[in-house]
N, C-alpha and C. Protein backbone atom coordinates (compact mmCIF):
# COMPACT_ATOMS: atom_id res chain seq x y z
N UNK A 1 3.91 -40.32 0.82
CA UNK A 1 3.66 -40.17 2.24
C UNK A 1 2.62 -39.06 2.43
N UNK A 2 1.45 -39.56 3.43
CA UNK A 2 0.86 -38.38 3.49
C UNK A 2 1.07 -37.35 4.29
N UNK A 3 0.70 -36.24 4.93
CA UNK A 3 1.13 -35.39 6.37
C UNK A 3 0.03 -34.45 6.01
N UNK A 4 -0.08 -33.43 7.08
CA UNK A 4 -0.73 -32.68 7.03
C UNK A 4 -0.22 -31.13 7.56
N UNK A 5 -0.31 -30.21 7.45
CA UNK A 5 0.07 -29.37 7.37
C UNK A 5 -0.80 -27.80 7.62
N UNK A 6 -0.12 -27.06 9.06
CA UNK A 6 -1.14 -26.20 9.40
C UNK A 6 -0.25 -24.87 8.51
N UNK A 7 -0.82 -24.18 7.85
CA UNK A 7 -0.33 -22.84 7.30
C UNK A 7 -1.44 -21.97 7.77
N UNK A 8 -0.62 -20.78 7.57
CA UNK A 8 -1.28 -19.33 8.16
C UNK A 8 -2.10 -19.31 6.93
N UNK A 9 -3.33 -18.77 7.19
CA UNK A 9 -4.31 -18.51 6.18
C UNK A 9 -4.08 -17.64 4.70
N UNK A 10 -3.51 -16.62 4.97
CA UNK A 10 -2.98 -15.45 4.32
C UNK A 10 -1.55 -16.39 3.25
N UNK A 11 -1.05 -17.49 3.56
CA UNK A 11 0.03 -18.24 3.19
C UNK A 11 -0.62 -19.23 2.39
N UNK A 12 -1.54 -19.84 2.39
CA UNK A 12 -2.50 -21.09 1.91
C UNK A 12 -3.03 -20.54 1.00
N UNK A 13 -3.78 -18.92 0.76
CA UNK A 13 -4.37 -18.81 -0.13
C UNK A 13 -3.30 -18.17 -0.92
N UNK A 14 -2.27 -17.38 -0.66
CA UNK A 14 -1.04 -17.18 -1.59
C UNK A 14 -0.70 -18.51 -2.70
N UNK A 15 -0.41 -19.32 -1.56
CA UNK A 15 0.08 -21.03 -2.43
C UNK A 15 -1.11 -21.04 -3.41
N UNK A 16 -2.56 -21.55 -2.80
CA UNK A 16 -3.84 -21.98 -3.98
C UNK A 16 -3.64 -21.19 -5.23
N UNK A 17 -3.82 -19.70 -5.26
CA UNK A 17 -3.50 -19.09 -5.87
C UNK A 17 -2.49 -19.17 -7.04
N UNK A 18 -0.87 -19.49 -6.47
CA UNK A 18 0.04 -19.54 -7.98
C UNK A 18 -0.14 -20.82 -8.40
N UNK A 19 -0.62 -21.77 -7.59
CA UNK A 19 -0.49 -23.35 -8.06
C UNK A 19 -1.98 -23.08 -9.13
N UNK A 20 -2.68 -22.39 -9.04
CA UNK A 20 -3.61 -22.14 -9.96
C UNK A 20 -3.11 -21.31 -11.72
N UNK A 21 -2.41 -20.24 -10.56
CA UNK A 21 -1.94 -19.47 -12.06
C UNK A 21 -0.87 -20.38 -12.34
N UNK A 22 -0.08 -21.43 -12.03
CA UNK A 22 0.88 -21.89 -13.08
C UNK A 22 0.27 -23.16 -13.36
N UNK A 23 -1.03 -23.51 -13.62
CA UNK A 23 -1.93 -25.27 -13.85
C UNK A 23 -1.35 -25.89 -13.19
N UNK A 24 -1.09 -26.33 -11.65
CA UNK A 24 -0.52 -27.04 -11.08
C UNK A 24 -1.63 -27.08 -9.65
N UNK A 25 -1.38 -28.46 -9.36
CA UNK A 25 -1.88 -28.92 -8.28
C UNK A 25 -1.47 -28.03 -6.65
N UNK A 26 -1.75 -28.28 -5.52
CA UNK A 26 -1.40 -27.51 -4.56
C UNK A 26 0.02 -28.40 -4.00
N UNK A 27 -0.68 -29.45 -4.09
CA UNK A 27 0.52 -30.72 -4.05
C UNK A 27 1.64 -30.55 -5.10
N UNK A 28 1.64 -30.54 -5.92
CA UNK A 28 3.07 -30.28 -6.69
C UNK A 28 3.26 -29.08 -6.41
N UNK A 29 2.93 -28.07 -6.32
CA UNK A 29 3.25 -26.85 -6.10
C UNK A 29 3.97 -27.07 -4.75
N UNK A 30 4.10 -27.21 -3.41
CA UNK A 30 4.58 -27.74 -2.49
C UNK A 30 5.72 -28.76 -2.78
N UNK A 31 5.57 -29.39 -3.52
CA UNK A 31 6.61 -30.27 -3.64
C UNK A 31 7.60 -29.89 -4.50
N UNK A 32 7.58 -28.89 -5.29
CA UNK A 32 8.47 -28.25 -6.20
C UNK A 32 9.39 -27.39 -5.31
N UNK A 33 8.09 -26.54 -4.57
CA UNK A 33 8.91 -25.37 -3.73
C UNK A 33 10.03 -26.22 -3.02
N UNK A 34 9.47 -27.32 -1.90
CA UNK A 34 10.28 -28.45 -1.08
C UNK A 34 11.23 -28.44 -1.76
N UNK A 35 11.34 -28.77 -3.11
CA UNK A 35 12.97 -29.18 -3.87
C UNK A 35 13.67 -28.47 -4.07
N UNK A 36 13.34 -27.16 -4.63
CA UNK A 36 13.82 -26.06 -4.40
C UNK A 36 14.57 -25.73 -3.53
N UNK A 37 14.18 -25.92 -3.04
CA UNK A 37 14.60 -25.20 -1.20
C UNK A 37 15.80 -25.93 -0.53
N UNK A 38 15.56 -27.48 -0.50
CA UNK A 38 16.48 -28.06 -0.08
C UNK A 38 17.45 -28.32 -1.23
N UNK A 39 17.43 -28.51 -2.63
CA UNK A 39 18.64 -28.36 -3.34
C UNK A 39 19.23 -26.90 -3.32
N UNK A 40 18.94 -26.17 -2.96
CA UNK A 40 19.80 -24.54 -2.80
C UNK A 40 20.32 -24.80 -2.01
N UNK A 41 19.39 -25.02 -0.36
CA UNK A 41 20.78 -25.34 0.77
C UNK A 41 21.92 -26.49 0.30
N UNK A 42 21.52 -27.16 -0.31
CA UNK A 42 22.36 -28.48 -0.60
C UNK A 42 23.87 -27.89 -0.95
N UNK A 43 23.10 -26.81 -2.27
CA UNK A 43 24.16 -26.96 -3.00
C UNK A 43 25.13 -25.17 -2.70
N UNK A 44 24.72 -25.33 -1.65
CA UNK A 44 25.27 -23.72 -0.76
C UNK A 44 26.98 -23.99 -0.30
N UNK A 45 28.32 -23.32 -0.97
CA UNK A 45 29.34 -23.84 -0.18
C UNK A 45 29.83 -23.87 0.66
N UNK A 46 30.36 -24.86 1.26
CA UNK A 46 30.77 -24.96 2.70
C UNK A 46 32.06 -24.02 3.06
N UNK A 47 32.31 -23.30 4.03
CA UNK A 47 33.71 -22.57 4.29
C UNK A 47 33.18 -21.15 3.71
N UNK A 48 34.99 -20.46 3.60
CA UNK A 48 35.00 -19.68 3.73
C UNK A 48 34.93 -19.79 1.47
N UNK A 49 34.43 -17.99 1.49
CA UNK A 49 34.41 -17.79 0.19
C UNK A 49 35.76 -17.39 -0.52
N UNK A 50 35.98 -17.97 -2.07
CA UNK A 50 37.41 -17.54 -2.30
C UNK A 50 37.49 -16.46 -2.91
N UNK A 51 38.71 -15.62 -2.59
CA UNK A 51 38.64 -14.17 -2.98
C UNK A 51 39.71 -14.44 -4.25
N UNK A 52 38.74 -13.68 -5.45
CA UNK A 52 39.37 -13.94 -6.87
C UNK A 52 40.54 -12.72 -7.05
N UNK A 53 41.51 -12.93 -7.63
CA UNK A 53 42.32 -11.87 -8.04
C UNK A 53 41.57 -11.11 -9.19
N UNK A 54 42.13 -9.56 -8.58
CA UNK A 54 41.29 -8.34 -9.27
C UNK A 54 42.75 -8.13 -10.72
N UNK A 55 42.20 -8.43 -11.85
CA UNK A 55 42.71 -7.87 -12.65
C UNK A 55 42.31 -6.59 -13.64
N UNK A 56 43.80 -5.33 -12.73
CA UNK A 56 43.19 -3.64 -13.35
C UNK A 56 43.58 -3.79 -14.56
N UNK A 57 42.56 -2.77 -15.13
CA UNK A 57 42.40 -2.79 -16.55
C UNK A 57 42.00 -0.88 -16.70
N UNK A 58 42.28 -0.03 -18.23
CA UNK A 58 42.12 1.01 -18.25
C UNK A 58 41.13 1.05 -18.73
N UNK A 59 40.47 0.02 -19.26
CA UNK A 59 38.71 -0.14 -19.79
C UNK A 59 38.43 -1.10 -19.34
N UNK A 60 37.91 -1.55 -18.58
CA UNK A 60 37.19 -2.79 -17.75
C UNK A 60 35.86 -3.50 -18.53
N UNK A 61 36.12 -4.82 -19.22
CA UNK A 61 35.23 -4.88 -19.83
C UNK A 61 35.59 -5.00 -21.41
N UNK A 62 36.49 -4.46 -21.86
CA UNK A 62 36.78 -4.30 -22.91
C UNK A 62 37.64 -5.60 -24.03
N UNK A 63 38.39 -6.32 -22.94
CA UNK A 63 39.36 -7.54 -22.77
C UNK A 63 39.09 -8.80 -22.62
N UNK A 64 38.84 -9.81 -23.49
CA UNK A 64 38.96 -11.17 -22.85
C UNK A 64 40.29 -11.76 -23.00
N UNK A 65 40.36 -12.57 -21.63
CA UNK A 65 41.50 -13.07 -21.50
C UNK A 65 41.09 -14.68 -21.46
N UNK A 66 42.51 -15.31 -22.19
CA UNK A 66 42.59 -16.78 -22.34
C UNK A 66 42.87 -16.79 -21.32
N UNK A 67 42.70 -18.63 -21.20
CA UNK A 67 43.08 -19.27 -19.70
C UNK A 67 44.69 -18.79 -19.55
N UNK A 68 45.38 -19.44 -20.47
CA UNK A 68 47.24 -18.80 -20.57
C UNK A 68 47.24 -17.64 -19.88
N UNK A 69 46.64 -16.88 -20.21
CA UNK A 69 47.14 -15.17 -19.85
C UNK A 69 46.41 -14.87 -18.48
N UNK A 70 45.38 -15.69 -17.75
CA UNK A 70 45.11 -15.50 -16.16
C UNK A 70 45.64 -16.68 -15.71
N UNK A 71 46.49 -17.63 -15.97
CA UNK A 71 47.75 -18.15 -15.73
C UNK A 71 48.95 -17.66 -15.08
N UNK A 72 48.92 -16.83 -16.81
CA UNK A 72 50.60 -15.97 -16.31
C UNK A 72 49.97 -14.79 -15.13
N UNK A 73 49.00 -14.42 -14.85
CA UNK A 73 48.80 -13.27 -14.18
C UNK A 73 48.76 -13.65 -12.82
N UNK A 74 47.87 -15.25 -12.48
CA UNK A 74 47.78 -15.62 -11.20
C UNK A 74 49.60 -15.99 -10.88
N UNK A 75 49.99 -16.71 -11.98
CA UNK A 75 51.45 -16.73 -11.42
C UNK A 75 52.88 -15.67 -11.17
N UNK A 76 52.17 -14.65 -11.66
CA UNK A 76 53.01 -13.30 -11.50
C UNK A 76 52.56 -12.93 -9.88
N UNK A 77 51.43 -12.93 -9.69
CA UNK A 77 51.08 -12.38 -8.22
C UNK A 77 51.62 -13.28 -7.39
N UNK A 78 51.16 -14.82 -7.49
CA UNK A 78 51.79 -15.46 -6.21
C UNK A 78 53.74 -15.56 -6.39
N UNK A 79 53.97 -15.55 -7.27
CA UNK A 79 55.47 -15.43 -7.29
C UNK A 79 55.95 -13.53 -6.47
N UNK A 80 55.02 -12.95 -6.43
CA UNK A 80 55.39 -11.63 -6.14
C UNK A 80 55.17 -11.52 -4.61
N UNK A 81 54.15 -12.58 -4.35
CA UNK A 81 53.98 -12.73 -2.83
C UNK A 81 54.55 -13.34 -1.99
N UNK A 82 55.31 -14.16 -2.63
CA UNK A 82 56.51 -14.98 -2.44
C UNK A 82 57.47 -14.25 -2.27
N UNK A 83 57.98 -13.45 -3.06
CA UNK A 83 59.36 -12.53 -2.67
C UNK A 83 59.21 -11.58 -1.45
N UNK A 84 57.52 -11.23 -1.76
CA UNK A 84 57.63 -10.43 -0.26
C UNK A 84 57.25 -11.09 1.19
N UNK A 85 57.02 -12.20 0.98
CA UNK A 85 57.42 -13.09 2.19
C UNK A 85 59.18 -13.35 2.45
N UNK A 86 59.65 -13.19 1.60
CA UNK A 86 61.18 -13.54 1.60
C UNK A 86 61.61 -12.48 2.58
N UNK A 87 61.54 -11.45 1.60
CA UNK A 87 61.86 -10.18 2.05
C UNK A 87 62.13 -9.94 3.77
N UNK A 88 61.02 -10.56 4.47
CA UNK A 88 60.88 -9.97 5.67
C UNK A 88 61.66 -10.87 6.17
């Protein structure tokens, strides 16, 4: 498809420019950025973000943990949040 396209001057010669320094056309250069752009929004998640459980440590960094053992840890907390829902 063709189109045409008004850019700010100062923006056009930015573009000519890297589509030069990376051997690329002005047209692919545009059309790369285009994909870019809309696969990021694409792939941006919807809602709210999930908040990971903080596991303290006396050296942070020092520890890898198997899946098993942030298992037992996620299931120690929600079982603990559970009792203090009881509680009240």
């Amino acid at each position: 498809m063709r189109t045409t396209l008004d850019l700010p001057d100062v923006l056009a010669r930015r573009a000519k420019l890297a589509a030069v320094r990376r051997d690329m056309s002005l047209k692919d250069l545009v059309v790369t950025a285009l994909e870019h752009e809309l696969d990021a929004r694409a792939a941006k998640p919807k809602g709210k973000p999930v908040k990971l459980p903080l596991v303290k440590s006396r050296k942070p960094g020092s520890r890898s943990l198997t899946p098993e053992e942030v298992h037992s840890i996620l299931a120690r907390e929600e079982r603990a949040a559970y009792e203090a829902v009881e509680r009240r």
